[in-house]
PDB file of N, CA and C in Angstrom:
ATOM      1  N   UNK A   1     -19.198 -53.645  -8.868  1.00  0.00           N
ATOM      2  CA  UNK A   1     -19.362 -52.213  -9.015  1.00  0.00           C
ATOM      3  C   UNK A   1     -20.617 -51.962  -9.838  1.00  0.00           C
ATOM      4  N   UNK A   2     -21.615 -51.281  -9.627  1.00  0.00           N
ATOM      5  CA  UNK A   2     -23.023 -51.033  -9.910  1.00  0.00           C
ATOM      6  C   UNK A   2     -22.519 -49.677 -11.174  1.00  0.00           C
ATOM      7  N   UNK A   3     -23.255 -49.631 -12.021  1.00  0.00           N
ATOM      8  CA  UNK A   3     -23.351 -48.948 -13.315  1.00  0.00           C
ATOM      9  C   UNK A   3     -22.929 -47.444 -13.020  1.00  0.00           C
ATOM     10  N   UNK A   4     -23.985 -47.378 -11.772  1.00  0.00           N
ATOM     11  CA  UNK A   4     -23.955 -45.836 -10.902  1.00  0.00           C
ATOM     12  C   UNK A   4     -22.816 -45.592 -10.617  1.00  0.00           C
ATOM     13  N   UNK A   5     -21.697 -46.421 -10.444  1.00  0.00           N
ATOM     14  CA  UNK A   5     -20.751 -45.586  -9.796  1.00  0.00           C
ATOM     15  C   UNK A   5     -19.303 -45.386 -10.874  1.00  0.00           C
ATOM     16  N   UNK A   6     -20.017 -45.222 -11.778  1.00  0.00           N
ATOM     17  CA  UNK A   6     -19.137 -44.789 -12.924  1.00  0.00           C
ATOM     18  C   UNK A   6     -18.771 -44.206 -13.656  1.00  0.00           C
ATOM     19  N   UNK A   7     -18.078 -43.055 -13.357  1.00  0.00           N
ATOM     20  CA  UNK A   7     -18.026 -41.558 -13.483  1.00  0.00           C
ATOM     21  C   UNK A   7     -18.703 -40.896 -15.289  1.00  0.00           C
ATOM     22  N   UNK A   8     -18.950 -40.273 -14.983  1.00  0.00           N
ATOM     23  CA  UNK A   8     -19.553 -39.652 -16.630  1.00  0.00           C
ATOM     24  C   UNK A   8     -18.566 -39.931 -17.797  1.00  0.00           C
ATOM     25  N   UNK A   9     -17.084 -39.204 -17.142  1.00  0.00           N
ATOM     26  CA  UNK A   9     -16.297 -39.367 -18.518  1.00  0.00           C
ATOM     27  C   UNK A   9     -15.835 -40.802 -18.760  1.00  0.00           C
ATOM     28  N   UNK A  10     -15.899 -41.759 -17.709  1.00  0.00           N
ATOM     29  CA  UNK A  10     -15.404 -43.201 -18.584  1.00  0.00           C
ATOM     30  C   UNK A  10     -16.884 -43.210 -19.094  1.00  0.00           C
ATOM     31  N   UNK A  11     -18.087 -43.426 -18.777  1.00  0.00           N
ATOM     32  CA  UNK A  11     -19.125 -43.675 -19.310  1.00  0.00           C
ATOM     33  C   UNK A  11     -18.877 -43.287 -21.267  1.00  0.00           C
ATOM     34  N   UNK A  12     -18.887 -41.948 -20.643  1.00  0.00           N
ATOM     35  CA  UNK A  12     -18.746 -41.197 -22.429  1.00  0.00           C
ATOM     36  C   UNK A  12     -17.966 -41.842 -23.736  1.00  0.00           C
ATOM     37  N   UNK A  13     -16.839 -42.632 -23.090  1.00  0.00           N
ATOM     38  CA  UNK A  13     -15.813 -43.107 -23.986  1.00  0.00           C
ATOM     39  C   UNK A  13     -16.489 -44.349 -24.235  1.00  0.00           C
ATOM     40  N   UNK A  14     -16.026 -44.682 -25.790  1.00  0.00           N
ATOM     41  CA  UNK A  14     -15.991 -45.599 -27.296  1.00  0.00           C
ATOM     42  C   UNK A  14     -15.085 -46.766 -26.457  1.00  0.00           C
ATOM     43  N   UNK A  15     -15.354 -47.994 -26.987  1.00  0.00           N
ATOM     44  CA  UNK A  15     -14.230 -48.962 -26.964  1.00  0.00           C
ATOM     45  C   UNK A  15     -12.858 -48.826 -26.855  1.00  0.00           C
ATOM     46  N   UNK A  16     -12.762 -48.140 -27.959  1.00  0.00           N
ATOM     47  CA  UNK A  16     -11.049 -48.146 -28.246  1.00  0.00           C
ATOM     48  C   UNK A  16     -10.880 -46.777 -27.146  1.00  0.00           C
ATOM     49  N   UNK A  17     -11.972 -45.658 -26.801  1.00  0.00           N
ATOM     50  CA  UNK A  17     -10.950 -44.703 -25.958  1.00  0.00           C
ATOM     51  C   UNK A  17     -10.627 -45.501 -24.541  1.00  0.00           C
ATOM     52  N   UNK A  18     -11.537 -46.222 -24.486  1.00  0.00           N
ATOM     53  CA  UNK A  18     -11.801 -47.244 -22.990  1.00  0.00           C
ATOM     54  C   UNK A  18     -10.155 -48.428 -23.132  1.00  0.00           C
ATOM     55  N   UNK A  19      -9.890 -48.868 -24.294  1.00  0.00           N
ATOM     56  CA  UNK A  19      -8.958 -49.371 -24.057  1.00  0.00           C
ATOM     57  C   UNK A  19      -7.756 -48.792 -24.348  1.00  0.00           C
ATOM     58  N   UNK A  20      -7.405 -47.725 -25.184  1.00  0.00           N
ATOM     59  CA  UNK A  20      -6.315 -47.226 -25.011  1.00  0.00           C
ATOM     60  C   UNK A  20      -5.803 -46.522 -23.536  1.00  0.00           C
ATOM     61  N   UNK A  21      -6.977 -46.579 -23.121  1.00  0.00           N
ATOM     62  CA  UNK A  21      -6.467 -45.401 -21.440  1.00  0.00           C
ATOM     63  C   UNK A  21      -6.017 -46.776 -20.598  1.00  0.00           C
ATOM     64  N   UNK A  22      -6.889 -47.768 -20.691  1.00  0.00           N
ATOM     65  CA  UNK A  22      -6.216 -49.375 -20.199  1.00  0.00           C
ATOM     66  C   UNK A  22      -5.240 -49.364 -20.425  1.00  0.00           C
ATOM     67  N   UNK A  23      -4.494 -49.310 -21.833  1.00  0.00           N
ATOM     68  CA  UNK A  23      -3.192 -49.498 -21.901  1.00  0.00           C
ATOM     69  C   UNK A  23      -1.989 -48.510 -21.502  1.00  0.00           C
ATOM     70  N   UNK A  24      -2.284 -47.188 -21.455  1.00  0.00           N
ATOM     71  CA  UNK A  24      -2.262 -46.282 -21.036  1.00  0.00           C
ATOM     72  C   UNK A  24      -1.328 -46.608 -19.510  1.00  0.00           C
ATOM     73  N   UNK A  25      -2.842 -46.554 -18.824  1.00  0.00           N
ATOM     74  CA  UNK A  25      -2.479 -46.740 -17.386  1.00  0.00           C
ATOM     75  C   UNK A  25      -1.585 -48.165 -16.957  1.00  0.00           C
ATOM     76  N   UNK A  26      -1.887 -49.763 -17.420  1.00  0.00           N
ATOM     77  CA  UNK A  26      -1.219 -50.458 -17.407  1.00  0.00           C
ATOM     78  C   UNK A  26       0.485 -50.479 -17.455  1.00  0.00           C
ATOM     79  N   UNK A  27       0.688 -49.790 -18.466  1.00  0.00           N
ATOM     80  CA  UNK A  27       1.922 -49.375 -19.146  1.00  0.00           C
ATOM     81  C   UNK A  27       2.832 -48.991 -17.832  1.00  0.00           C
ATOM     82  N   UNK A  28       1.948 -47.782 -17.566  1.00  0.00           N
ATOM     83  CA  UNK A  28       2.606 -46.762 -16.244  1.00  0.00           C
ATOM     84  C   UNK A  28       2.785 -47.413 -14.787  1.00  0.00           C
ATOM     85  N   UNK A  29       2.041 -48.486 -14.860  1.00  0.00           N
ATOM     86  CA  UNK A  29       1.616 -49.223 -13.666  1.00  0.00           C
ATOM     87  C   UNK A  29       2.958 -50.313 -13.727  1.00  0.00           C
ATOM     88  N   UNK A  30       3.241 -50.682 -14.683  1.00  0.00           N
ATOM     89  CA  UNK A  30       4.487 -52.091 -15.233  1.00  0.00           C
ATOM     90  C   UNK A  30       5.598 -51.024 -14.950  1.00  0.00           C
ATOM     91  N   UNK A  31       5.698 -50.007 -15.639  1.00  0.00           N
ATOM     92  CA  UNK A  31       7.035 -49.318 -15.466  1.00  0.00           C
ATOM     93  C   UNK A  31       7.251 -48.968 -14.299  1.00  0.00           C
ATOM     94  N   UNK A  32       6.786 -49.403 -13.118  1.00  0.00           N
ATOM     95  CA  UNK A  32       6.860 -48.903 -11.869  1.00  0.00           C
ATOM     96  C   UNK A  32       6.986 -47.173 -12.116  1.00  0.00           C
ATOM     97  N   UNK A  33       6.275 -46.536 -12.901  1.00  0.00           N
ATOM     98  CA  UNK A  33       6.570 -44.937 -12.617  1.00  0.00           C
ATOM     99  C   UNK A  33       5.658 -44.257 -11.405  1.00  0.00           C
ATOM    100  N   UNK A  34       4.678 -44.788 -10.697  1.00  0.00           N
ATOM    101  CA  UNK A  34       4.090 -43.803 -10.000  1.00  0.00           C
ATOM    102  C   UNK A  34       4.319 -44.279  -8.506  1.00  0.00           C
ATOM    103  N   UNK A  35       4.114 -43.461  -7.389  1.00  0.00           N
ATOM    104  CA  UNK A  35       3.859 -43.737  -6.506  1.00  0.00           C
ATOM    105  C   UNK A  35       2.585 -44.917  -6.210  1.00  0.00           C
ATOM    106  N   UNK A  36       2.533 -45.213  -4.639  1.00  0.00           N
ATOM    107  CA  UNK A  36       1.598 -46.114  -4.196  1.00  0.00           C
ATOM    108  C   UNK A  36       0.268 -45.636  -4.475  1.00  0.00           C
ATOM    109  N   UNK A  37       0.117 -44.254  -3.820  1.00  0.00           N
ATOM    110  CA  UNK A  37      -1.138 -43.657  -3.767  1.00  0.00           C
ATOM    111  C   UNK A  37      -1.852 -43.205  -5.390  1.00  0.00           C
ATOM    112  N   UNK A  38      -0.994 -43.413  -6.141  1.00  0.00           N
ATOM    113  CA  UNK A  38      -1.225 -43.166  -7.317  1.00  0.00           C
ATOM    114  C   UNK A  38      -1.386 -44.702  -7.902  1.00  0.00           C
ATOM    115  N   UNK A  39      -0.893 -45.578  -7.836  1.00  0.00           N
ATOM    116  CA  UNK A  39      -1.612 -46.603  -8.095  1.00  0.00           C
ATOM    117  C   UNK A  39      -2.469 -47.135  -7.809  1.00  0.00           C
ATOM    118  N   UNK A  40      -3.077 -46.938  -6.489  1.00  0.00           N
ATOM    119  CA  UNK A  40      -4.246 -47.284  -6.269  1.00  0.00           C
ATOM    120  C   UNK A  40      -5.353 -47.087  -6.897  1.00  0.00           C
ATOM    121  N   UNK A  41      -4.992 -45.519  -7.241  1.00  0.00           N
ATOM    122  CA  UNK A  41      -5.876 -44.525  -7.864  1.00  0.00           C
ATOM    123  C   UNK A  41      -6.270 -45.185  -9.219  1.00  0.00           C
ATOM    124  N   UNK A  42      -5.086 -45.452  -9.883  1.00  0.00           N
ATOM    125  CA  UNK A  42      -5.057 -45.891 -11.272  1.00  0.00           C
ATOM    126  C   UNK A  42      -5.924 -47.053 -11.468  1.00  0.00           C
ATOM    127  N   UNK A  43      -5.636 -48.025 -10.524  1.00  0.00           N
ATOM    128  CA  UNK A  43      -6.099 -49.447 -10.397  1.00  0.00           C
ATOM    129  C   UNK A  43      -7.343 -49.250 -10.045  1.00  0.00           C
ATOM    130  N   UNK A  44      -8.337 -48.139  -9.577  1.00  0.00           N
ATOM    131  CA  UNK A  44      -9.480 -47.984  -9.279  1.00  0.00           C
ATOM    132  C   UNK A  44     -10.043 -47.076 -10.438  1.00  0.00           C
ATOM    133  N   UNK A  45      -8.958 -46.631 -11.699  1.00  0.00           N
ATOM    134  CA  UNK A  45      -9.764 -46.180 -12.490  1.00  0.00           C
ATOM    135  C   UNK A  45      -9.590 -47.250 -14.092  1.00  0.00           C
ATOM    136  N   UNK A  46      -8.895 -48.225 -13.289  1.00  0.00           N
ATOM    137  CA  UNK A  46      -8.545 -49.170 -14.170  1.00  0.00           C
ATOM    138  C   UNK A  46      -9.912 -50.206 -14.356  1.00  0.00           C
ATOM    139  N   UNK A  47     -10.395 -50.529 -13.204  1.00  0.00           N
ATOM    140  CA  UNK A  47     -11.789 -51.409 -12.522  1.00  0.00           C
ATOM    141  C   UNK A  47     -13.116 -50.723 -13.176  1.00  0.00           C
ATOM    142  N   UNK A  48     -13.166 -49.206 -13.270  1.00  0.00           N
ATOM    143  CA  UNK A  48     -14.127 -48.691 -13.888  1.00  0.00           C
ATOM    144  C   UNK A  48     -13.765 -48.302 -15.266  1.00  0.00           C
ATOM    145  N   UNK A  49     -12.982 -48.663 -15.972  1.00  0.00           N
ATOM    146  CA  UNK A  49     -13.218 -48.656 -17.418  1.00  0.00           C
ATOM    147  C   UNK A  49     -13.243 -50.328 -17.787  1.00  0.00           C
ATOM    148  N   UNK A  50     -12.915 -51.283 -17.090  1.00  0.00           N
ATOM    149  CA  UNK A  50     -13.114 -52.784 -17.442  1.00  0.00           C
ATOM    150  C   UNK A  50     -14.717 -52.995 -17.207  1.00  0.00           C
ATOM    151  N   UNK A  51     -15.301 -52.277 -16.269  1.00  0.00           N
ATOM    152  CA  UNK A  51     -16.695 -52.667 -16.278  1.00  0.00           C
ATOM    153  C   UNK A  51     -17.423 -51.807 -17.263  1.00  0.00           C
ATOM    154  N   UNK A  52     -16.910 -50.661 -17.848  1.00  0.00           N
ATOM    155  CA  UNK A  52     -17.788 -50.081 -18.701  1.00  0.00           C
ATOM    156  C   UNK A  52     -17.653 -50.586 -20.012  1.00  0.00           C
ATOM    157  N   UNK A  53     -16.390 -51.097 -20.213  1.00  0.00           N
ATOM    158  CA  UNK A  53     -15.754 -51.925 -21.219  1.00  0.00           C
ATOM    159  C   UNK A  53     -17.009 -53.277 -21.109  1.00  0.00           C
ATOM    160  N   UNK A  54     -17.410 -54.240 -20.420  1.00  0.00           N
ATOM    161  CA  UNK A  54     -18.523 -55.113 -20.145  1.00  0.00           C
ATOM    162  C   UNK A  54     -19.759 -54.564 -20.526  1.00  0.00           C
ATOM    163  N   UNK A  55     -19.695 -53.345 -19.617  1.00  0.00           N
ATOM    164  CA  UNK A  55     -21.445 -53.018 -20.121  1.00  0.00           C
ATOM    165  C   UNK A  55     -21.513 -52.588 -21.576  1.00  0.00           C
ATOM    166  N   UNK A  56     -20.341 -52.292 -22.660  1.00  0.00           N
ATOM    167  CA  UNK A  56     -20.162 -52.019 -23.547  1.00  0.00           C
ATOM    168  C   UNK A  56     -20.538 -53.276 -25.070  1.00  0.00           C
ATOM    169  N   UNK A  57     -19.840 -54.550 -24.348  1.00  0.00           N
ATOM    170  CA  UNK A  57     -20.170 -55.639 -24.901  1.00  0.00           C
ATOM    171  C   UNK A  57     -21.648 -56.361 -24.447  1.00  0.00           C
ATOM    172  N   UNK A  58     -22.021 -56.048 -23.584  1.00  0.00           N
ATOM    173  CA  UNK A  58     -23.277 -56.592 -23.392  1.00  0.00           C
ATOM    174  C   UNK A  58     -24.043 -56.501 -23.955  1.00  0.00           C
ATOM    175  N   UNK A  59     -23.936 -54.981 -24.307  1.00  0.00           N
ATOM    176  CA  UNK A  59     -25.434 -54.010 -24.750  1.00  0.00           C
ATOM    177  C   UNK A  59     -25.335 -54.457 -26.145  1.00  0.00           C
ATOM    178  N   UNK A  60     -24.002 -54.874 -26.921  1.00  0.00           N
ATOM    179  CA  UNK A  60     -24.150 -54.911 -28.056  1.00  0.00           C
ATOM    180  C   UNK A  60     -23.955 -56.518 -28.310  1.00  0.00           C
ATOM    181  N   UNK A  61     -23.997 -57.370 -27.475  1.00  0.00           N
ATOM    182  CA  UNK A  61     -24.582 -58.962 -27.171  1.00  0.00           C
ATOM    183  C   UNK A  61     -25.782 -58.750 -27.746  1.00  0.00           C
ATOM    184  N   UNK A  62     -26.327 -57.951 -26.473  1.00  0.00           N
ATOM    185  CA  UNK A  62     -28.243 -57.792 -26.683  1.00  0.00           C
ATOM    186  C   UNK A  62     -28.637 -57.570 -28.189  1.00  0.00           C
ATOM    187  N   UNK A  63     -27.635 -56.237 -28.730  1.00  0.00           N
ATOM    188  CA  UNK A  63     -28.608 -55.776 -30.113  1.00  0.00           C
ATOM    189  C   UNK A  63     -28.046 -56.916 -30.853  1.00  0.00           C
ATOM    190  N   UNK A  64     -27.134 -57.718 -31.071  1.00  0.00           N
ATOM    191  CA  UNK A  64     -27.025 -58.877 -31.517  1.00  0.00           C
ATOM    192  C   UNK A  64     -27.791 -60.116 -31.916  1.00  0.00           C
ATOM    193  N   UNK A  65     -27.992 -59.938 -30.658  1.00  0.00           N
ATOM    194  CA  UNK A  65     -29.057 -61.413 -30.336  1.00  0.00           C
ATOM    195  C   UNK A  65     -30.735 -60.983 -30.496  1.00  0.00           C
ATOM    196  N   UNK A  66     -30.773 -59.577 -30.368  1.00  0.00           N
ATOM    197  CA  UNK A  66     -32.237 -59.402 -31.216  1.00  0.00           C
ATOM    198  C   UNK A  66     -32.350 -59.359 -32.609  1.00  0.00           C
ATOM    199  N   UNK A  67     -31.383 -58.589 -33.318  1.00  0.00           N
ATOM    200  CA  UNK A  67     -31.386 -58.786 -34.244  1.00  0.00           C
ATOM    201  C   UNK A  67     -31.461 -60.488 -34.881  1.00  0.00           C
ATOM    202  N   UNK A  68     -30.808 -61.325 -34.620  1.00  0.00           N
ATOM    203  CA  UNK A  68     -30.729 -62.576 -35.054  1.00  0.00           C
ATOM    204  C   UNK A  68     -31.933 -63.123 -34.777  1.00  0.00           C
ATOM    205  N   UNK A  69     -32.648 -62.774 -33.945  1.00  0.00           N
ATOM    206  CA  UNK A  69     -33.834 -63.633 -32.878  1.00  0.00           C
ATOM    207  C   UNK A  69     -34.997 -62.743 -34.205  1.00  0.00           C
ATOM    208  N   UNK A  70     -34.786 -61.326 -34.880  1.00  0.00           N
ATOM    209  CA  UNK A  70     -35.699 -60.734 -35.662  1.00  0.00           C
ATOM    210  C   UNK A  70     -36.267 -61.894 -37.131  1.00  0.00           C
TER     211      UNK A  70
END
């Protein structure tokens, strides 16, 4: 999944809002509470907060490793 296709409001969210909605949705997903079509949904908004969650650690890999490399 390319950066682009990742809606504004997961973009917007902090670590922890990125993983509490993970747990969030997980939760709902284990309790069998939703329909099919609603899990899909979930599981596709589950995929775009794990990759923003990545681009989240990366970026701060990078300022990491410049800093140390300074």
């Amino acid at each position: 999944m390319k950066n682009e296709n990742i809606p504004a409001d997961v973009k917007s969210k902090s670590l922890k809002e990125a993983r509490d909605e993970i747990d969030a949705i997980l939760s709902k997903l284990e309790n069998h509470q939703t329909k099919l079509s609603e899990s899909i949904n979930d599981y596709q908004r589950l995929i775009q907060l794990n990759k923003h969650m990545d681009d989240l650690f990366k970026k701060k890999f990078k300022e990491i490793s410049e800093k140390k490399n300074d």
